[in-house]
Protein backbone atom coordinates (compact mmCIF):
# COMPACT_ATOMS: atom_id res chain seq x y z
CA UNK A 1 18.42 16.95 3.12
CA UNK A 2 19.13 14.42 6.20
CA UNK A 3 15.96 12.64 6.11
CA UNK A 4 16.85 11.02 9.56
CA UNK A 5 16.04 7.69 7.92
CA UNK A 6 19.23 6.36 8.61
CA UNK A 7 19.18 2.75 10.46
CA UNK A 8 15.33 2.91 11.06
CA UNK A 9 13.57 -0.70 10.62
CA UNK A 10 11.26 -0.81 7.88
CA UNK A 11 8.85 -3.61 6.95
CA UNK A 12 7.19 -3.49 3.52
CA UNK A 13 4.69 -5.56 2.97
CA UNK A 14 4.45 -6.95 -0.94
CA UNK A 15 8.00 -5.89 -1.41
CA UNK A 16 8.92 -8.39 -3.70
CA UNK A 17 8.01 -6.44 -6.97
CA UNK A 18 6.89 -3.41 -8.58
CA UNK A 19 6.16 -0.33 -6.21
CA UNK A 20 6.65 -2.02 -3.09
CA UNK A 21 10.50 -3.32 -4.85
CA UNK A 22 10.99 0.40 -5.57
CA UNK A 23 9.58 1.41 -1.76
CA UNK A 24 12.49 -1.23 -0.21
CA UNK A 25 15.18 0.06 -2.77
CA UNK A 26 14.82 4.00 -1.70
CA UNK A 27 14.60 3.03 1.83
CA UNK A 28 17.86 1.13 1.82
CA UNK A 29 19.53 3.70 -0.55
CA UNK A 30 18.33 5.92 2.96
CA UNK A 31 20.69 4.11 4.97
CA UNK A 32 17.17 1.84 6.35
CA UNK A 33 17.58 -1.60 7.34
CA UNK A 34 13.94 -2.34 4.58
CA UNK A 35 12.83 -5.99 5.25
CA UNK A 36 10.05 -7.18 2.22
CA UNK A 37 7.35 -9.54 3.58
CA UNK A 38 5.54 -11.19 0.40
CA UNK A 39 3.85 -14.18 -0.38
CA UNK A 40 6.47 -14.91 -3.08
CA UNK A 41 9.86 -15.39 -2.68
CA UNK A 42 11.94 -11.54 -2.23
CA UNK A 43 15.53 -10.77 -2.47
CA UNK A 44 17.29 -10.97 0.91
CA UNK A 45 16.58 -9.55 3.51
CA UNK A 46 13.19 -10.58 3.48
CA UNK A 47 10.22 -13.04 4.19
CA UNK A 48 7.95 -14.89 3.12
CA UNK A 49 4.42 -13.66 4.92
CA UNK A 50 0.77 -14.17 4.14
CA UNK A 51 -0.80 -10.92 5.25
CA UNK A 52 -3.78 -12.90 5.70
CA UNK A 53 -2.58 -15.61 7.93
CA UNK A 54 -1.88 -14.20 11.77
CA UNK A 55 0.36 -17.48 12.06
CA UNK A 56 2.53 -16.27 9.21
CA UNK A 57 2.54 -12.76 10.21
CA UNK A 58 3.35 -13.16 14.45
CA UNK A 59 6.75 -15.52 12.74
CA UNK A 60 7.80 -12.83 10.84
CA UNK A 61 7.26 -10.16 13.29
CA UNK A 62 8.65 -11.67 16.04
CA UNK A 63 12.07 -12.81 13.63
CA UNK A 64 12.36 -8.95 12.90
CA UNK A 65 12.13 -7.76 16.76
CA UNK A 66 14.52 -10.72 17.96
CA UNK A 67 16.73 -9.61 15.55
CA UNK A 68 16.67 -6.00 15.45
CA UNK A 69 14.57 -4.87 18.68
CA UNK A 70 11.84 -2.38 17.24
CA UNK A 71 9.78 -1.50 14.10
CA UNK A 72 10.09 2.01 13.00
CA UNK A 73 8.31 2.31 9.78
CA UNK A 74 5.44 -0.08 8.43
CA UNK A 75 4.44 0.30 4.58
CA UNK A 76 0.82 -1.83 3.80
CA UNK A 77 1.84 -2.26 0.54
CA UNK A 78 0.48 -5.77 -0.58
CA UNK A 79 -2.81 -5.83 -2.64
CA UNK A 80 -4.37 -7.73 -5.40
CA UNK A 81 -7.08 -7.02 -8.29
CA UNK A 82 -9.60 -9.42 -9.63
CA UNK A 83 -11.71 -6.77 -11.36
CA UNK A 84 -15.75 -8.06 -12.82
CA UNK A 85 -18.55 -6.26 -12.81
CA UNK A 86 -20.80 -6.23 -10.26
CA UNK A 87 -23.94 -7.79 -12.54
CA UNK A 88 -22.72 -7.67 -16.47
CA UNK A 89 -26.61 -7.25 -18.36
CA UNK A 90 -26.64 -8.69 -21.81
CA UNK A 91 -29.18 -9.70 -23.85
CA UNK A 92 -31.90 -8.81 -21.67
CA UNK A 93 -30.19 -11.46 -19.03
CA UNK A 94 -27.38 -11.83 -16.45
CA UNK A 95 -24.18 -12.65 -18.60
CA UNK A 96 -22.17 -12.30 -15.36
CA UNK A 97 -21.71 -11.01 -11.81
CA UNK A 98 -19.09 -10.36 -9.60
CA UNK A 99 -18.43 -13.61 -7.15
CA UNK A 100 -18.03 -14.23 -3.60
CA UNK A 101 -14.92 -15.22 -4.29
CA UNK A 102 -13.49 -12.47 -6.19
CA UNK A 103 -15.09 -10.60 -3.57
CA UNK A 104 -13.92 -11.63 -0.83
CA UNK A 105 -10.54 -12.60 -2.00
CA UNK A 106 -9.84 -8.70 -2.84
CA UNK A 107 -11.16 -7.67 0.89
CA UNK A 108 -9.05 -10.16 2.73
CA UNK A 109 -5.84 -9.22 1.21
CA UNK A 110 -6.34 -5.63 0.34
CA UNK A 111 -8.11 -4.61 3.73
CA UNK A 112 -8.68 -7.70 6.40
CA UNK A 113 -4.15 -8.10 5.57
CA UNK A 114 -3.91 -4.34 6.35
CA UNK A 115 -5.72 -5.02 9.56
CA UNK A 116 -3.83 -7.90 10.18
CA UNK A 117 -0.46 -6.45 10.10
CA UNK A 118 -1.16 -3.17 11.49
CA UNK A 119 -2.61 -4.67 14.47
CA UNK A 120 0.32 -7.07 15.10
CA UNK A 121 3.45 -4.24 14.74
CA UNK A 122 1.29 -1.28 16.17
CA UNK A 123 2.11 -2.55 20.23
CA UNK A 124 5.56 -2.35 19.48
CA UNK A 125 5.35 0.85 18.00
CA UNK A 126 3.63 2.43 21.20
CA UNK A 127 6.04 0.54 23.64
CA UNK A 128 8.59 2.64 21.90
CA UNK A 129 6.90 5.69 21.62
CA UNK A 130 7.40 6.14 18.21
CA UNK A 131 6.30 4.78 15.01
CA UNK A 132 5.30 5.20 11.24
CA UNK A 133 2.20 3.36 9.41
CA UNK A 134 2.07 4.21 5.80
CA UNK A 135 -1.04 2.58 3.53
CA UNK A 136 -1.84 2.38 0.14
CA UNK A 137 -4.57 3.41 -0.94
CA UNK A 138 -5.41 4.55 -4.57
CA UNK A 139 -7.04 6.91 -6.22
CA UNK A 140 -9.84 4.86 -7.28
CA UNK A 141 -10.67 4.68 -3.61
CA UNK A 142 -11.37 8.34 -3.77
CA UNK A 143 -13.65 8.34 -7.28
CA UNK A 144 -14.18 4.84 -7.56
CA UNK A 145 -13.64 2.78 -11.19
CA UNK A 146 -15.58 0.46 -13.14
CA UNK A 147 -15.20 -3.01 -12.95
CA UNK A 148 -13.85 -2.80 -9.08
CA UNK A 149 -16.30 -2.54 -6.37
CA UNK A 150 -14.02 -5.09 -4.57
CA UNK A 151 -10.71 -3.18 -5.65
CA UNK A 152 -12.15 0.52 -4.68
CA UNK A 153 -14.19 -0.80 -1.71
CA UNK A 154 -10.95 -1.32 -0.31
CA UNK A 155 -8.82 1.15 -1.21
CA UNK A 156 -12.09 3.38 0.12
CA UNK A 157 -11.51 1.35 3.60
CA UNK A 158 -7.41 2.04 3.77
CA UNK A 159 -8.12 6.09 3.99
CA UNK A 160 -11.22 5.60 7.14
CA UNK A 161 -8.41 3.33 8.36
CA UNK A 162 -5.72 5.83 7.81
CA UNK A 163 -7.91 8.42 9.85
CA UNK A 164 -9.30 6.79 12.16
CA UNK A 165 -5.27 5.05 13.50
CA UNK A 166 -4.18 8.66 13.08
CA UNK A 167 -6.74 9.96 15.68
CA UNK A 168 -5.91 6.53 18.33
CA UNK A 169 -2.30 6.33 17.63
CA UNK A 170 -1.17 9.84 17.76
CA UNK A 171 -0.77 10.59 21.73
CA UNK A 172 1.93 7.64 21.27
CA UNK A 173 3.71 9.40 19.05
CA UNK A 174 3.02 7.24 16.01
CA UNK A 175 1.70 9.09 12.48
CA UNK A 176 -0.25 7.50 9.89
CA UNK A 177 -0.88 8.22 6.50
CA UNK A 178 -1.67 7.16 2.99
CA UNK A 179 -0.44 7.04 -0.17
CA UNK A 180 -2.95 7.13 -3.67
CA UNK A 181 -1.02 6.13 -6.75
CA UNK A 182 -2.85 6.91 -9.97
CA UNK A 183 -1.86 5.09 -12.93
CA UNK A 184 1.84 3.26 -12.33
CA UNK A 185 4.26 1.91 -14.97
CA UNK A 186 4.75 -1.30 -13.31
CA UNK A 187 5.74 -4.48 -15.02
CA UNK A 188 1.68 -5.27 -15.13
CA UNK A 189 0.60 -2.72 -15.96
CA UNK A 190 2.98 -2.39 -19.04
CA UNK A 191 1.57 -5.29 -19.96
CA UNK A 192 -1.72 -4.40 -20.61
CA UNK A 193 -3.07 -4.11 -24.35
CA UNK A 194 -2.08 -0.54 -26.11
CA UNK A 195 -5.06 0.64 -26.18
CA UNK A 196 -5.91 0.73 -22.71
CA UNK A 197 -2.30 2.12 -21.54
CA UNK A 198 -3.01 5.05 -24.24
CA UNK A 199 -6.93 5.40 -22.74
CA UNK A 200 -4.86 5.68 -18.78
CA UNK A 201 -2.24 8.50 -20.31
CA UNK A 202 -4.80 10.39 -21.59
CA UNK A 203 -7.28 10.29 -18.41
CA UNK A 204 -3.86 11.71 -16.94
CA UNK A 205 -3.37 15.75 -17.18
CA UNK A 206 0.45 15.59 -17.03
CA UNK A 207 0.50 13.17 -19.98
CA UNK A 208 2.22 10.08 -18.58
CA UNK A 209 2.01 7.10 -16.24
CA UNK A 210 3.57 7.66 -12.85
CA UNK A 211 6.18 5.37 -12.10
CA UNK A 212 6.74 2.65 -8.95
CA UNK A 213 9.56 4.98 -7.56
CA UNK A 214 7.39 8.16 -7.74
CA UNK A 215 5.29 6.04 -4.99
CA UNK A 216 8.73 5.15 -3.31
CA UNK A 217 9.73 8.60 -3.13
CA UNK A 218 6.27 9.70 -1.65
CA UNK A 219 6.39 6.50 1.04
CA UNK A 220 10.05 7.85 1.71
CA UNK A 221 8.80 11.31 2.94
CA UNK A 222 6.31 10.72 4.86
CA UNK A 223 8.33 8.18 6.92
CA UNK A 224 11.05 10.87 7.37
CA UNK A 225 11.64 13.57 9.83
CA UNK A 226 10.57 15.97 7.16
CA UNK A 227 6.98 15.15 7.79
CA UNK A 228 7.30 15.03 11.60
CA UNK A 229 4.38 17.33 11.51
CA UNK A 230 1.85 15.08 8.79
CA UNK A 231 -0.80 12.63 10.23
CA UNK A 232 -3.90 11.51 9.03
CA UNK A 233 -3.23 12.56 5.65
CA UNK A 234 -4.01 11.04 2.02
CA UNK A 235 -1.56 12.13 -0.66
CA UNK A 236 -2.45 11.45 -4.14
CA UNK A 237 0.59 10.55 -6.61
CA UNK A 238 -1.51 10.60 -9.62
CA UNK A 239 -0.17 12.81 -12.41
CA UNK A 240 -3.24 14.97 -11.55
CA UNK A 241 -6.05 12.42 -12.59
CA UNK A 242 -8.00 13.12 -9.71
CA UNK A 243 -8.12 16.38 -11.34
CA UNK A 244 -9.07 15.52 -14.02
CA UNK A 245 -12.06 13.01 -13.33
């Protein structure tokens, strides 16, 4: 199938590593010119952007249109976690709470750098007439999870952003949607103690994690002509584990 992805402009944001690597990888292997903006350093072509900084993002964007003219396909990728509960009880006292800084550091990155980003490419998309916005969401956005009010808050946010850009954006042509991954194989993930990789298989009905380029794959389709027709949507990637909450 001719996904009509051939010499589109695609900017990935966190495309350094894990999913957002595999989401640059399958666009290229489409014949896309995929540029990764991350705060660390990214194999070429790339650069390096703080979603949260406008400075940082208007350089970037305006290197990418001097040098090739147009954005075609924008993938809000980037996120962190700093997981805590939101008041830990022990004792019959407060052990621990979440902090405005966890807080807030999860929000800026994960929804303000979303924002950010979208707002900055989005004029060039309608000058053009055309245009893709793809955001990650997750499915914790959808069910929630303990330990990440910040995390889920977020993720919560991406989808009323997804719908809401979908209704503004569409009479120029431009379709927005959303990806939620459920539980992903990346390198950090891997990394996490045995027992709590075997507790996220088995919350999982098909048995496995997912891995980054089963996101890449879904980030792939929506961006191509093959989902001309697909706005506003939220597809979960999950193995089913929205299923089986």
């Amino acid at each position: 199938m001719d996904l009509g992805l051939k010499g589109k402009v695609v900017i990935v944001t966190g495309g350094a590593a894990g999913i957002g690597r595999a989401t640059v990888e399958k666009f290229r292997a489409e014949g896309a010119t995929a540029i990764a903006w991350d705060i660390s350093a990214a194999p070429p072509p790339s650069a390096a952007v703080d979603v949260t900084n406008r400075e940082s993002i208007d350089r970037a964007l305006d290197a990418v249109i001097k040098e090739h003219g147009r954005v075609d396909v924008l993938v809000n990728n980037a996120g962190i976690l700093r997981d805590a509960q939101l008041v830990k009880f022990k004792d019959g006292a407060v052990s621990s709470t979440m902090t405005d800084e966890v807080f807030d550091a999860v929000i800026n990155v994960n929804l303000r750098g979303v924002f950010l980003v979208t707002r900055a490419v989005v004029p060039h998309m309608i000058r053009a007439k055309r245009g893709v916005i793809l955001n990650a969401s997750s499915v914790v956005g959808i069910y929630g999870n303990f330990g990440q009010t910040n995390y889920a808050a977020t993720k919560a946010g991406i989808i009323s952003f997804t719908k809401t850009w979908s209704r503004e954006l569409g009479k120029y042509g431009i379709r927005v949607n959303a990806v939620a991954p459920g539980y992903i194989g990346t390198e950090m993930v891997k990394a996490m103690p045995p027992n709590i990789l075997s507790s996220m298989v088995a919350r999982t009905p098909l048995g496995t994690l997912g891995e980054p380029d089963d996101i890449a794959n879904a980030y792939v389709w929506l961006a191509s002509n093959a989902a001309k027709f697909v706005t506003g949507a939220v597809l979960s990637v999950d193995g089913g584990v929205v299923v089986g909450t």
